[in-house]
C-alpha atoms as a PDB file:
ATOM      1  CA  UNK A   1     170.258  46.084 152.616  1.00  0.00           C
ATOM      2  CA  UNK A   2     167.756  44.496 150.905  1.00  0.00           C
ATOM      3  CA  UNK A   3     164.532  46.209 148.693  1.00  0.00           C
ATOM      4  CA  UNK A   4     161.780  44.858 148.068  1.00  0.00           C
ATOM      5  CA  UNK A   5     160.226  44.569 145.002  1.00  0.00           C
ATOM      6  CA  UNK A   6     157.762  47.518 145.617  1.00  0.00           C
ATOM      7  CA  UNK A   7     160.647  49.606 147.043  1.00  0.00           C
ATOM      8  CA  UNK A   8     162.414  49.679 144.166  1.00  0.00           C
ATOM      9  CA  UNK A   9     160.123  50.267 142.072  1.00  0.00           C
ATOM     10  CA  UNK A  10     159.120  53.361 143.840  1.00  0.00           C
ATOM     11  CA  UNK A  11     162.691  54.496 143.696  1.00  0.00           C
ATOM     12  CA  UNK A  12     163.335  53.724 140.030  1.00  0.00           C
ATOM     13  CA  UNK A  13     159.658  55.577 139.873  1.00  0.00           C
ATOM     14  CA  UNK A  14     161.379  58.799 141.935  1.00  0.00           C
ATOM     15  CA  UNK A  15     164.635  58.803 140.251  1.00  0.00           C
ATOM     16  CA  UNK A  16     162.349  58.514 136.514  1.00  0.00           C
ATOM     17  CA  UNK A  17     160.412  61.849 137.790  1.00  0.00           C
ATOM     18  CA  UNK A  18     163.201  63.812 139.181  1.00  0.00           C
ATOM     19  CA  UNK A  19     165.571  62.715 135.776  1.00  0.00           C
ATOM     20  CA  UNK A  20     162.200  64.035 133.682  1.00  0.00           C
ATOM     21  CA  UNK A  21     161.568  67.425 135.566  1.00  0.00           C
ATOM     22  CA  UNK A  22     164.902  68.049 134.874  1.00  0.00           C
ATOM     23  CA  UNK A  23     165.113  67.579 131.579  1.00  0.00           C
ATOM     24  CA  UNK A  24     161.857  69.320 131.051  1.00  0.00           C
ATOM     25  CA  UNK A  25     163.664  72.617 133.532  1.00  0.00           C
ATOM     26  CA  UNK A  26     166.480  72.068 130.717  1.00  0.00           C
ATOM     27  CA  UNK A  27     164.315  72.007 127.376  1.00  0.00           C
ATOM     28  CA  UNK A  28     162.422  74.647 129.134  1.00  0.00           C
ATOM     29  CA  UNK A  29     165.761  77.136 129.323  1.00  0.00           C
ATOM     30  CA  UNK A  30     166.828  75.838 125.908  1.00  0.00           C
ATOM     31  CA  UNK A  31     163.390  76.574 124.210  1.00  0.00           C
ATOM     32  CA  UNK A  32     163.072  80.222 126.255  1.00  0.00           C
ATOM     33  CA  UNK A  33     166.593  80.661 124.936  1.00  0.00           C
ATOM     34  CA  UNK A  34     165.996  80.558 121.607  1.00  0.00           C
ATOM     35  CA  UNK A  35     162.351  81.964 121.422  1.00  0.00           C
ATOM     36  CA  UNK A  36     164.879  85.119 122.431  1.00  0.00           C
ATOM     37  CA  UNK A  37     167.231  85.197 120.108  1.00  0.00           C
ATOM     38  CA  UNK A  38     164.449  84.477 117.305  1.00  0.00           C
ATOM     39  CA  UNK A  39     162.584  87.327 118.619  1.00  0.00           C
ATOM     40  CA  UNK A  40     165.835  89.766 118.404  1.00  0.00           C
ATOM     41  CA  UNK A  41     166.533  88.566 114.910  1.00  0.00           C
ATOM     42  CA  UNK A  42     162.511  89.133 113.927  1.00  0.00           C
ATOM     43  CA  UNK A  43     162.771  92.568 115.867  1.00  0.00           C
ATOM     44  CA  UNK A  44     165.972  93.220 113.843  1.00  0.00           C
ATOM     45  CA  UNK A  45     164.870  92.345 110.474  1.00  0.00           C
ATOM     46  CA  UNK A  46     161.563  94.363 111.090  1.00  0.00           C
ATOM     47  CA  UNK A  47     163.895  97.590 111.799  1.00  0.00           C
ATOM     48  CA  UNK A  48     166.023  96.533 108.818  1.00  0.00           C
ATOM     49  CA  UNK A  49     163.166  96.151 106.954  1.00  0.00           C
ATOM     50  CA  UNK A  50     161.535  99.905 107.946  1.00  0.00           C
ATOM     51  CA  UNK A  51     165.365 101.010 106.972  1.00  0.00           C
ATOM     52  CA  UNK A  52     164.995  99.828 103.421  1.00  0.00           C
ATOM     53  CA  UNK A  53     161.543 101.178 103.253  1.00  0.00           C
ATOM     54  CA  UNK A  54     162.580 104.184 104.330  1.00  0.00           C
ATOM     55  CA  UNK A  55     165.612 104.414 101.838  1.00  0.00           C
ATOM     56  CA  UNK A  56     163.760 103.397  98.578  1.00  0.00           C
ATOM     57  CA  UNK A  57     160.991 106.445  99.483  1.00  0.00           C
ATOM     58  CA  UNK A  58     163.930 109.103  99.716  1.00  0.00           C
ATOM     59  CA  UNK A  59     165.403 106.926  96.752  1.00  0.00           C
ATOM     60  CA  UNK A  60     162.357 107.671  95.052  1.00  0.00           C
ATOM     61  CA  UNK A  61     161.947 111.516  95.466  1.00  0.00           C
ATOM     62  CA  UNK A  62     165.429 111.876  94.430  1.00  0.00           C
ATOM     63  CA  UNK A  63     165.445 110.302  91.051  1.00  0.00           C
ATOM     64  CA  UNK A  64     161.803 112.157  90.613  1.00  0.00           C
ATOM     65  CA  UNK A  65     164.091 115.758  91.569  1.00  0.00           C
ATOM     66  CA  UNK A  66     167.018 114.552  89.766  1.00  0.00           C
ATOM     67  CA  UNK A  67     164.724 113.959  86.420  1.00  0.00           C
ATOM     68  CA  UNK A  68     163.634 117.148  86.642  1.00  0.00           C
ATOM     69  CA  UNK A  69     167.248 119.209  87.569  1.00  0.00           C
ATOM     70  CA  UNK A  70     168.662 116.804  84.635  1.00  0.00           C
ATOM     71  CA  UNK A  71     165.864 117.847  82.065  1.00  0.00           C
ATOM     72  CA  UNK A  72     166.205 121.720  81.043  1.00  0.00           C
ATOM     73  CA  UNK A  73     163.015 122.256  79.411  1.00  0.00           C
ATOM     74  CA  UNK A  74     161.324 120.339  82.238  1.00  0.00           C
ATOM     75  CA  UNK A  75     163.155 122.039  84.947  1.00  0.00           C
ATOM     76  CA  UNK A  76     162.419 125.385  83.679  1.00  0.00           C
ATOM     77  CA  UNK A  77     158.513 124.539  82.875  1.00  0.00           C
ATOM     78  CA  UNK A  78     158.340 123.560  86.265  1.00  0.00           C
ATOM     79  CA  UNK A  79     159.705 126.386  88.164  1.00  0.00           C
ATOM     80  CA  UNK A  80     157.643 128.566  85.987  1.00  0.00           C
ATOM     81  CA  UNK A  81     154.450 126.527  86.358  1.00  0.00           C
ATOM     82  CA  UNK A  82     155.067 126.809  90.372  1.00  0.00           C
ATOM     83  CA  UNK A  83     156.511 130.738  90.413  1.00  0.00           C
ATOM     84  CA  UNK A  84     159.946 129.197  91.629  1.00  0.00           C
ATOM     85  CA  UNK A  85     163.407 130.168  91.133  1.00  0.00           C
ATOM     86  CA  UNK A  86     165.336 127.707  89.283  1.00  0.00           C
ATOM     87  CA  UNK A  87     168.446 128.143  91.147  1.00  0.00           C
ATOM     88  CA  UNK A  88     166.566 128.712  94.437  1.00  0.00           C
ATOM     89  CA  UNK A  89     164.363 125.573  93.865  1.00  0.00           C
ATOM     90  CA  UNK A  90     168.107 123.548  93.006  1.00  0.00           C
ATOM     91  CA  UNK A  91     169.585 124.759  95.814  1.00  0.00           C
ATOM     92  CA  UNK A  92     166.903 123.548  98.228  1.00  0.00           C
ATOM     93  CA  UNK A  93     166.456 120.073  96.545  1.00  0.00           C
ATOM     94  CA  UNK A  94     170.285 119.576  96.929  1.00  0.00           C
ATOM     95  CA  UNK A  95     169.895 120.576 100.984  1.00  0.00           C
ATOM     96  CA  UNK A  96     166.655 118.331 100.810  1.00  0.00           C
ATOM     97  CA  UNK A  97     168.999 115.031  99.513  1.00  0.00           C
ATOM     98  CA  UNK A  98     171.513 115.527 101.776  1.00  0.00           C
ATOM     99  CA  UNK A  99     169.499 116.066 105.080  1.00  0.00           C
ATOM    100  CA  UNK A 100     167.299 113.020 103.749  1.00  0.00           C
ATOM    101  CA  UNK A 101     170.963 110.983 103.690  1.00  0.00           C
ATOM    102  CA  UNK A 102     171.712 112.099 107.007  1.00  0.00           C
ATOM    103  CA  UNK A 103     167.726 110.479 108.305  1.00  0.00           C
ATOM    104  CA  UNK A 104     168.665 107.290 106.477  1.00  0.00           C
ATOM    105  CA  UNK A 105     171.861 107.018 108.471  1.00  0.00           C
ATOM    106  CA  UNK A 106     170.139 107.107 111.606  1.00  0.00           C
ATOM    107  CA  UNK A 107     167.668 105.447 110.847  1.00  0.00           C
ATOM    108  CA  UNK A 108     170.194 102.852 110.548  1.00  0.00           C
ATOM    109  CA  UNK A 109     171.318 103.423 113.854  1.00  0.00           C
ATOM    110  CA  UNK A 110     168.212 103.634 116.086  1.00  0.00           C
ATOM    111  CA  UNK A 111     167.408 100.503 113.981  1.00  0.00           C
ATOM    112  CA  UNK A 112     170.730  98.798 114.608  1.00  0.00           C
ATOM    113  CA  UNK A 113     171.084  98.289 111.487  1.00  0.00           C
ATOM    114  CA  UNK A 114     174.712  99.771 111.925  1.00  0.00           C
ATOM    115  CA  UNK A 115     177.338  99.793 115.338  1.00  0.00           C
ATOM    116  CA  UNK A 116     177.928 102.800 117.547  1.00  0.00           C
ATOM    117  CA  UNK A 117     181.671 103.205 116.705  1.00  0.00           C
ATOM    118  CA  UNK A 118     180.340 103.284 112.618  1.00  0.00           C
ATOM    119  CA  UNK A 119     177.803 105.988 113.790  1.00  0.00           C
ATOM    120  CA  UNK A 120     180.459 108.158 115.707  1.00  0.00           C
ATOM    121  CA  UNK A 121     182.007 108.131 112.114  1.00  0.00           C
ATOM    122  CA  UNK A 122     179.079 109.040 110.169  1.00  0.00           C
ATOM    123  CA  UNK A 123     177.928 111.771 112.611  1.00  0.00           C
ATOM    124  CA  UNK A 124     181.108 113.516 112.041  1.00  0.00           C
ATOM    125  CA  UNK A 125     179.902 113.546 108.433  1.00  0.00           C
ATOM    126  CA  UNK A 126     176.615 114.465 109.340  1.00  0.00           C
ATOM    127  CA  UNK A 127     177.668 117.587 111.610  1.00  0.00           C
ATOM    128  CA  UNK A 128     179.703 118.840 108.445  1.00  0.00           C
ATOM    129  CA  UNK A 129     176.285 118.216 105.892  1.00  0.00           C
ATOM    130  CA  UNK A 130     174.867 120.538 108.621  1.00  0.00           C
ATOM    131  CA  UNK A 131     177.319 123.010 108.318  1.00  0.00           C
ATOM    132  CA  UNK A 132     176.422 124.520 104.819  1.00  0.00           C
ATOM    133  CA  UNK A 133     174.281 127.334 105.426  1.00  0.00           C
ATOM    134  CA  UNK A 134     171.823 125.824 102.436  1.00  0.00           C
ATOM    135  CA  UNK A 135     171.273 123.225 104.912  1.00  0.00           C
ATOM    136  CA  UNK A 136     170.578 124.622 107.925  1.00  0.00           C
ATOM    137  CA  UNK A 137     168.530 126.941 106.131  1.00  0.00           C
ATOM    138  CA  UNK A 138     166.502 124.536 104.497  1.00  0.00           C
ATOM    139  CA  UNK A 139     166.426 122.369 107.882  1.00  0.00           C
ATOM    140  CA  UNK A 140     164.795 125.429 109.469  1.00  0.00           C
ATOM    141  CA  UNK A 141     161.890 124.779 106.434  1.00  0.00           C
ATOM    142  CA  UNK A 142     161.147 121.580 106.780  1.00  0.00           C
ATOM    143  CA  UNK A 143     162.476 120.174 110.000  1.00  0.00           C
ATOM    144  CA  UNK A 144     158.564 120.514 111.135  1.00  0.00           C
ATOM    145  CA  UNK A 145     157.394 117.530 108.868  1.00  0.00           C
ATOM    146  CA  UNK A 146     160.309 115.119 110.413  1.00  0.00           C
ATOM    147  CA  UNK A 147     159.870 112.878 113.094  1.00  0.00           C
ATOM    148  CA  UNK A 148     160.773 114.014 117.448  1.00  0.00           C
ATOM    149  CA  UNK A 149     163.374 111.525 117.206  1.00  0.00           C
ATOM    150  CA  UNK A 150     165.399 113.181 114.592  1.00  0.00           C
ATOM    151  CA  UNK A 151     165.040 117.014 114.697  1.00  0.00           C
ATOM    152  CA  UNK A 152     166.346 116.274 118.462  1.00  0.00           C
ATOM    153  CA  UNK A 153     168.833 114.310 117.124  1.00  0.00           C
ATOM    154  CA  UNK A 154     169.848 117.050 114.330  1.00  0.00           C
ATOM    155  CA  UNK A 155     169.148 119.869 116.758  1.00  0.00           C
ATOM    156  CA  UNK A 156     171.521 118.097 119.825  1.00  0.00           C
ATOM    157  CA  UNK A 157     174.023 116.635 118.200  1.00  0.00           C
ATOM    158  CA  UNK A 158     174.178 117.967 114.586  1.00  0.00           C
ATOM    159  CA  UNK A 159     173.686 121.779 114.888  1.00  0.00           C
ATOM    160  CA  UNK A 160     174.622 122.327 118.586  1.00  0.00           C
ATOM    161  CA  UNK A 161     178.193 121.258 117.101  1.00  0.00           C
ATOM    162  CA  UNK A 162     178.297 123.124 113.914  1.00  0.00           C
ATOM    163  CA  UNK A 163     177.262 126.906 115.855  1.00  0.00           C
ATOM    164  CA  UNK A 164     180.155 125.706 118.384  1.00  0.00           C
ATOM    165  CA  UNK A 165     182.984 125.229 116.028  1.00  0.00           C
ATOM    166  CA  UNK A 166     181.825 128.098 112.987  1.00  0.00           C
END
């Protein structure tokens, strides 16, 4: 069997294309491949990102609160300046920091910025945040001004809970 000079140069030609279009289908997987991942990690470091933001704005109104609990003469013009109760006004700051640690830990979550089995944990936490009445109380206040996401999540999982097992 014999080729001619033309013949196999049209094969060398065929088995050129058909060794290029597959390395092209290959770099094609490759580069789809990793345009993926580097899209999860941007999507991820944009939730972590909204996390952290998130965390130094509650940060922020607590070390504002805590100035004023931890300054006497400031506390006390304060609550009289606004008509408050001192003790009241303590009370519902304390309730506001600790339902304001429970949205940073899911925020967390719904961000994956931490694992389901870690969240099972820190729900059990949560639920028992939820069970002072100063809480719930306070919840009732100012559940209006948090996000869908989270009073269902506090509503469903949190309270639902806490009314079973008081």
């Amino acid at each position: 069997m014999h080729l001619s000079i033309n013949e196999l140069s049209a094969l060398l030609i065929v088995l050129f294309t058909f060794i290029t279009t597959a390395a092209n289908i290959l770099l094609w997987i490759t580069t789809r491949q990793t345009v993926t991942i580097l899209m999860e990690q941007v999507q991820h470091q944009i939730a972590s990102t909204y996390s952290q933001a998130q965390s130094q704005i509650i940060d922020g109104h607590r070390e504002l609160f805590l100035g004023i609990l931890n300054n006497p003469s400031l506390l006390e013009n304060f609550t009289k300046a606004n008509d408050l109760d001192p003790s009241t006004w303590e009370l519902e700051k304390i309730a506001e920091f600790l339902i304001n640690q429970v949205l940073i830990g899911y925020l967390n979550f719904t961000n994956g910025i931490i694992s389901q089995s870690h969240f099972e944990g820190f729900k059990r936490d949560a639920r028992n945040v939820f069970a002072y009445q100063s809480v719930r109380q306070h919840w009732q206040r100012v559940k209006v001004v948090h996000a869908d996401n989270f009073r269902r999540f506090v509503e469903m999982e949190l309270l639902c809970d806490s009314v079973k097992s008081a």
